[in-house]
Structures are given as C-alpha cells and as structure tokens.
C-alpha atoms as a PDB file:
ATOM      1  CA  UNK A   1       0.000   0.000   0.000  1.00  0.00           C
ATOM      2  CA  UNK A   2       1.436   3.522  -0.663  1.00  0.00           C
ATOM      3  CA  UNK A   3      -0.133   6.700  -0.497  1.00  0.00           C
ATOM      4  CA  UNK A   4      -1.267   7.648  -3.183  1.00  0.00           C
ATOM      5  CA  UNK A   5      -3.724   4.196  -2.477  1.00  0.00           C
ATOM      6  CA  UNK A   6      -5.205   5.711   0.156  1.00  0.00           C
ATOM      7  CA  UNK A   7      -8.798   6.817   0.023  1.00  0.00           C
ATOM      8  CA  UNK A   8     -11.563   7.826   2.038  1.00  0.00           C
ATOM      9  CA  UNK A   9     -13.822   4.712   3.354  1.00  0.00           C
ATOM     10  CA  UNK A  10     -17.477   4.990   0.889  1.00  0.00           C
ATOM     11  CA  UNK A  11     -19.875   7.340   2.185  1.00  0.00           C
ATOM     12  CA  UNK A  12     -17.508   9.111   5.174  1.00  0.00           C
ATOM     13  CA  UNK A  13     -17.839  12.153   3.105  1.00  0.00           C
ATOM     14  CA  UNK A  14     -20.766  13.275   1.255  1.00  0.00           C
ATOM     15  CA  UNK A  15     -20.943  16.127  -1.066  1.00  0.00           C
ATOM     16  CA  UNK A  16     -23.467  19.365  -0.257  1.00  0.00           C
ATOM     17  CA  UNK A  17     -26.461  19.853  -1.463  1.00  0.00           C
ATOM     18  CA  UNK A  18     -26.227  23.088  -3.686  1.00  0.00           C
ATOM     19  CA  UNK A  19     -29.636  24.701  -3.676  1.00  0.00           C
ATOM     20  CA  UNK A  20     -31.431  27.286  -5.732  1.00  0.00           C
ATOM     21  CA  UNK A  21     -29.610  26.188  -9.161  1.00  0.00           C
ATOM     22  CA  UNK A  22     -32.723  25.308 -11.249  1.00  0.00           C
ATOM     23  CA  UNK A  23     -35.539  23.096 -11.523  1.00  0.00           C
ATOM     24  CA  UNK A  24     -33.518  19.860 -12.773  1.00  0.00           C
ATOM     25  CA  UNK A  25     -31.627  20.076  -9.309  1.00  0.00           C
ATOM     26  CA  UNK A  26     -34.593  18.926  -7.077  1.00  0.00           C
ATOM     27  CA  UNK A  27     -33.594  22.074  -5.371  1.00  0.00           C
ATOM     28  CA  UNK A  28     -34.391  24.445  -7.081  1.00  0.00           C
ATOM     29  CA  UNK A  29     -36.580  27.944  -7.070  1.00  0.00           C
ATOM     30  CA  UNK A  30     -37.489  27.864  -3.441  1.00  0.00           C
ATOM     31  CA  UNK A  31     -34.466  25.322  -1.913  1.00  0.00           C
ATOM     32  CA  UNK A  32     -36.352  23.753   0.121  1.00  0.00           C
ATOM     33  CA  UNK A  33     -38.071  26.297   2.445  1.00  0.00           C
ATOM     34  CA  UNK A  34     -40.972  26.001   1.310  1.00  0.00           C
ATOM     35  CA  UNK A  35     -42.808  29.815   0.261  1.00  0.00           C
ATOM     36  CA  UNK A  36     -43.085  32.999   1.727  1.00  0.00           C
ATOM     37  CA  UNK A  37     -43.091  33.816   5.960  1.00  0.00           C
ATOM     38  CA  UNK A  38     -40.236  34.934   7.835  1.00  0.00           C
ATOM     39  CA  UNK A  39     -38.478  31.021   7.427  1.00  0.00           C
ATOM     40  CA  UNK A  40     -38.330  30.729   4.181  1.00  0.00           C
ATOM     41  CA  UNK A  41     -35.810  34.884   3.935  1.00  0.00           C
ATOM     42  CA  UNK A  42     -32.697  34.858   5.023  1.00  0.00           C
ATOM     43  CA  UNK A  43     -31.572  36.160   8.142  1.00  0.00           C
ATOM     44  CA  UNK A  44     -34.579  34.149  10.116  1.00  0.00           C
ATOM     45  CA  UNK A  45     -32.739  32.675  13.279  1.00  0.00           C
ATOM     46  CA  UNK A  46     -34.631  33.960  16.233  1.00  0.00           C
ATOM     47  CA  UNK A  47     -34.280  31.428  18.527  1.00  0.00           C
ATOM     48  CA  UNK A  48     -36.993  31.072  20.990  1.00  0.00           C
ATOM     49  CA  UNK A  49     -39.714  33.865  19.702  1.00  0.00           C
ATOM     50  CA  UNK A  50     -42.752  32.400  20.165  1.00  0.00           C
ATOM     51  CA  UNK A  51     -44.755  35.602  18.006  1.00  0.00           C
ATOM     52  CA  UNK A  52     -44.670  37.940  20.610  1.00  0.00           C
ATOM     53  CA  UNK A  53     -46.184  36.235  23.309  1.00  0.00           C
ATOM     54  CA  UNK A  54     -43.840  35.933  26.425  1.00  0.00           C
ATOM     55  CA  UNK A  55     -41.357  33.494  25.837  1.00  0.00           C
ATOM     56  CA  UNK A  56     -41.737  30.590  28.201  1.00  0.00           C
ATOM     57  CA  UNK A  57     -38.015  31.425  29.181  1.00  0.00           C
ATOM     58  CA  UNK A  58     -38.727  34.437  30.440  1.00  0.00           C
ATOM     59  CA  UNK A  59     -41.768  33.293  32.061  1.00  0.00           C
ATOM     60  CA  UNK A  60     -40.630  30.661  34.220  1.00  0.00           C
ATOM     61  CA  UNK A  61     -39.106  31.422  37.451  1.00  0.00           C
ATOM     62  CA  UNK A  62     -36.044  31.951  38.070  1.00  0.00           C
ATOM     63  CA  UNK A  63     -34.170  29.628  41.085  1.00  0.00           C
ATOM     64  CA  UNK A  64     -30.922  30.338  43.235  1.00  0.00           C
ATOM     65  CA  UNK A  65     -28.423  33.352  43.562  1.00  0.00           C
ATOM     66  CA  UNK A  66     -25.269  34.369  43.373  1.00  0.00           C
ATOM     67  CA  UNK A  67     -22.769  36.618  46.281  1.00  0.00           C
ATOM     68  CA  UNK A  68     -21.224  38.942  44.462  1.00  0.00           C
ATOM     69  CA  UNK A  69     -18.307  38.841  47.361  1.00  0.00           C
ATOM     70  CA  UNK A  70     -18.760  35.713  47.810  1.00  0.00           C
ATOM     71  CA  UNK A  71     -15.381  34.006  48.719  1.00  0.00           C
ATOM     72  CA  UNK A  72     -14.275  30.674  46.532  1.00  0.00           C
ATOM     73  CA  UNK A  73     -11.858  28.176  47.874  1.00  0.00           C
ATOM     74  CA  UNK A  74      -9.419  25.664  46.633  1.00  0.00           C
ATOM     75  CA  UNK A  75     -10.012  22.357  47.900  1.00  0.00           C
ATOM     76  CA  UNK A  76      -7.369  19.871  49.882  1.00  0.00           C
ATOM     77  CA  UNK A  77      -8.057  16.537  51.268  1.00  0.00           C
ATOM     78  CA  UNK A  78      -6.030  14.914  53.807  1.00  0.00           C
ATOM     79  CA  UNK A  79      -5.913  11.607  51.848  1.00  0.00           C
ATOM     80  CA  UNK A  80      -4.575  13.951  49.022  1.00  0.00           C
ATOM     81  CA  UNK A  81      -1.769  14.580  51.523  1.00  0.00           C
ATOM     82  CA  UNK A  82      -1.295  11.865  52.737  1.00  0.00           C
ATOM     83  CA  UNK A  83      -0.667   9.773  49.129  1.00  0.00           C
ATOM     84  CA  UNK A  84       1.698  13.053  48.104  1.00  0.00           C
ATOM     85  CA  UNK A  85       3.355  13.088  51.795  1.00  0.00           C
ATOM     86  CA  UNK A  86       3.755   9.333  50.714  1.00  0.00           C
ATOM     87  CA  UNK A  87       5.153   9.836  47.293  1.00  0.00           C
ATOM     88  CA  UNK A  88       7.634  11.733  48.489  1.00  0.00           C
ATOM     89  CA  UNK A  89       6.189  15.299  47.029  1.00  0.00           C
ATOM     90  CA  UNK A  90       5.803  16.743  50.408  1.00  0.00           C
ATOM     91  CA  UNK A  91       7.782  17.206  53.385  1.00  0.00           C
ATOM     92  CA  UNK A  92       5.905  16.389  56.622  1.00  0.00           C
ATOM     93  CA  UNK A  93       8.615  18.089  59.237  1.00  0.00           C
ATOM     94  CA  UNK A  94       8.451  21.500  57.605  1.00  0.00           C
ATOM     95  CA  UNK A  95       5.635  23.977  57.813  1.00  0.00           C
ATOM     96  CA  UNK A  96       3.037  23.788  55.330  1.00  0.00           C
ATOM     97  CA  UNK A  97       1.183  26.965  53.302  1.00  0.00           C
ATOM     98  CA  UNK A  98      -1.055  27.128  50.392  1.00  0.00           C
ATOM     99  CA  UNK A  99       1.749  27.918  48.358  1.00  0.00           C
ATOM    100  CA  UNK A 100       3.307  24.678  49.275  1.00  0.00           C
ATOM    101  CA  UNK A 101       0.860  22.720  48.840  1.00  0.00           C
ATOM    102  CA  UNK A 102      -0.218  24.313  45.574  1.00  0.00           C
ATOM    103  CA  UNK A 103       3.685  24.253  44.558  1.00  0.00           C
ATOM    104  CA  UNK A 104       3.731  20.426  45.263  1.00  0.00           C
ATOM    105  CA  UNK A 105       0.707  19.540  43.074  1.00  0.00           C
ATOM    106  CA  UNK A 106      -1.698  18.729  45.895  1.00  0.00           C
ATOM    107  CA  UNK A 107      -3.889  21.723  45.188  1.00  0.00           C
ATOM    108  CA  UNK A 108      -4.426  23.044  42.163  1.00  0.00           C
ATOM    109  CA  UNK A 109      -5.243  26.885  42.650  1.00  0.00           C
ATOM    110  CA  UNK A 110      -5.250  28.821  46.382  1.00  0.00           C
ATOM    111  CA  UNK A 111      -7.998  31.196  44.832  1.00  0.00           C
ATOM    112  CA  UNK A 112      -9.463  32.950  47.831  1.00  0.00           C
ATOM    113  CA  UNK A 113      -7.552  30.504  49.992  1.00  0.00           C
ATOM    114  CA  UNK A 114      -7.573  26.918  50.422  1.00  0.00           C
ATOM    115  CA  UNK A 115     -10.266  24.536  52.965  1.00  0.00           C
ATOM    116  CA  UNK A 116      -8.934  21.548  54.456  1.00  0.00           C
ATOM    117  CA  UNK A 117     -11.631  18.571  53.942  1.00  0.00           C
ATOM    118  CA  UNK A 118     -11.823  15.613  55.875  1.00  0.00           C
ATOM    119  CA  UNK A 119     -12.094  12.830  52.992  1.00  0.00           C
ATOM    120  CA  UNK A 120      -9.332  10.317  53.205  1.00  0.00           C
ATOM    121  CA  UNK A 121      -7.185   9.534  56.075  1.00  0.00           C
ATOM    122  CA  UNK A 122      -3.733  11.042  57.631  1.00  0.00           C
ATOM    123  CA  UNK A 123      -1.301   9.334  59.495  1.00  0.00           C
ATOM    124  CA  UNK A 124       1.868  12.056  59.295  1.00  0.00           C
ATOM    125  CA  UNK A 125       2.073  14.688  61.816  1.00  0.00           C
ATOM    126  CA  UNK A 126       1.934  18.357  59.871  1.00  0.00           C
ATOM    127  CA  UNK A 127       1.966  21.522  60.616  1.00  0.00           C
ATOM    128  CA  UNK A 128      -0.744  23.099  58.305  1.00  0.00           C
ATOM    129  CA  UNK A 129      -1.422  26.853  57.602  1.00  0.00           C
ATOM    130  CA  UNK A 130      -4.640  26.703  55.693  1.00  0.00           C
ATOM    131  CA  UNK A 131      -7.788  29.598  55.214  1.00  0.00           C
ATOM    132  CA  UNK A 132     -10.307  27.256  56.429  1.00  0.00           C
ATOM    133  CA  UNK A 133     -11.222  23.598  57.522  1.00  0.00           C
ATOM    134  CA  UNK A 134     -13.842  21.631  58.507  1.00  0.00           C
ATOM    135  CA  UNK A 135     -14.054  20.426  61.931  1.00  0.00           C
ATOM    136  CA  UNK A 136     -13.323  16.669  61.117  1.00  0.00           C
ATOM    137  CA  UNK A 137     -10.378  17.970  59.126  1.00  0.00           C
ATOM    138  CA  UNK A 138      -8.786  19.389  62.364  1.00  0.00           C
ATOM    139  CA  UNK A 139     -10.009  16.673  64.789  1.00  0.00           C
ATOM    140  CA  UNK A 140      -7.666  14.404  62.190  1.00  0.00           C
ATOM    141  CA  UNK A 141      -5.072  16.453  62.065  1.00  0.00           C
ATOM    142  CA  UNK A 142      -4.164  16.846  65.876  1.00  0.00           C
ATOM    143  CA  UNK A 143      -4.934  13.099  66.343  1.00  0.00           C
ATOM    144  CA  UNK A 144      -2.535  12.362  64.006  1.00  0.00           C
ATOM    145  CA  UNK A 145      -0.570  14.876  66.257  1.00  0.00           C
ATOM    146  CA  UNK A 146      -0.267  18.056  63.680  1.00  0.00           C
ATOM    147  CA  UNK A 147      -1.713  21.382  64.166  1.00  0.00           C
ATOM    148  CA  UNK A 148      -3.570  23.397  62.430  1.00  0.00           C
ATOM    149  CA  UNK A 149      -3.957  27.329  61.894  1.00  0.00           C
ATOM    150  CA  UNK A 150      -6.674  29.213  60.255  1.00  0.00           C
ATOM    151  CA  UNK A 151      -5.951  32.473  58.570  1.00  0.00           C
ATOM    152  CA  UNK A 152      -9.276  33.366  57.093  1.00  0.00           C
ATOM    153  CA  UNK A 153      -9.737  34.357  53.061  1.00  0.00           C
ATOM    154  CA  UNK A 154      -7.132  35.868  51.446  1.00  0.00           C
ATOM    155  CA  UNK A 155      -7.623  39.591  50.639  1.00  0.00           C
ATOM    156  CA  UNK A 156      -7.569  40.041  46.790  1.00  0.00           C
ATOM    157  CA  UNK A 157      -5.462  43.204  48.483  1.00  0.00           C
ATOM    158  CA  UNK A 158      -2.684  41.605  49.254  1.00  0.00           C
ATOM    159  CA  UNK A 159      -2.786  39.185  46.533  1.00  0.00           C
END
C-alpha cells in the first residue's frame, strides 16, 4: 500500500447539497423552504420567539443566587496529603502553606484561599497553615498529632 492508495472509506464524506440552481436540481426555485413567511428569507434565526407572546423562558421562574463577594476556595483533602506526603512530594517536618501545597501539586489553585476537607485519612504529623477547615479535618489532624492554623480568606489586596 502507498499513499497515493489511500482513500476515504465509501460514504464518510458526502458532497453538499447546492440549492437554488434550477428546476432539474430537485432544489431548485425555493431550496427547500418552502414559500413565503419569515423562514423561508434569510436572516430568520430567532431562537426562541414564540410571536410575541412571552417566551416561556422568560416566564418561568427563576431559582438560586449568586454573592457577588462571595469568597471561593481551593479544595485539599487529607488523603490527598497523605498519598503526596507518601510519594515523596511533600515534606511532613516543615511547615506547610497554600503555596506549598499548591507548589507540590496537591492543590491546584489557592484562589481565595484553600479549605482543608476531611475525605481520606492522615497518618503524618503536619503543621498546616490553611484559610479554612472543617471540623473533622482538624479533629484528624491533631490526632494524628499536627496542628492546624486558620488564617481566614485571602484579601484580593494583598494578593
């Protein structure tokens, strides 16, 4: 087989249909839209016009919000730690930040800061400098013997 051999399996490509070029086409005079009303000109693509009656869009009601403010954080696990501690990706003696544990691949972005979740389990003793956690999340830290602090969110400020 060379190249020049090569050719496209029958049917995988199929040819347009080239409308409005006579009768003989099948296709022609109209293409296929049929006669006059706002489908058959060009230009017609209002999507969800229902003839200027409310669209039901518009009329349904509307469900949740959204805090402006509102803070978003970066999620950690402790099994997440734990299988990087592990792996040899993070040091368990020194003090950890966000922007270690963002720097070793453990989180992916700080954002406003990141929460420490409780999922998974943690047998190494760290020191952990996080913006928030749950209280499961602590409760496994310092049995593990580790600690803990809080800072809050991270002002976009000092960012």
């Amino acid at each position: 087989m060379r190249l020049n051999d090569l050719r496209d399996n029958t049917g995988a490509r199929k040819e347009r249909m080239r409308v409005g070029r006579g009768i003989g086409s099948g296709k022609g005079k109209t293409a296929g839209r049929g006669v006059k009303g706002a489908k058959s000109r060009s230009g017609y693509s209002v999507k969800g016009f229902e003839g200027g009656q409310m669209p039901i869009h518009m009329r349904l009601p509307k469900r949740g919000f959204t805090m402006l403010f509102g803070k978003e954080y970066g999620v950690v696990n402790l099994g997440r730690l734990q299988k990087a501690i592990d792996a040899g990706k993070l040091d368990p003696k020194g003090a950890l930040d966000e922007d270690a544990l963002v720097a070793a691949g453990v989180a992916r972005k700080e954002k406003d800061g990141l929460r420490l979740l409780a999922k998974g389990t943690l047998t190494a003793k760290l020191t952990l400098t996080v913006a928030g956690a749950s209280k499961a999340a602590v409760e496994a830290v310092e049995k593990a013997g580790g600690t803990v602090t809080l800072t809050g969110p991270a002002s976009k400020a000092s960012a």
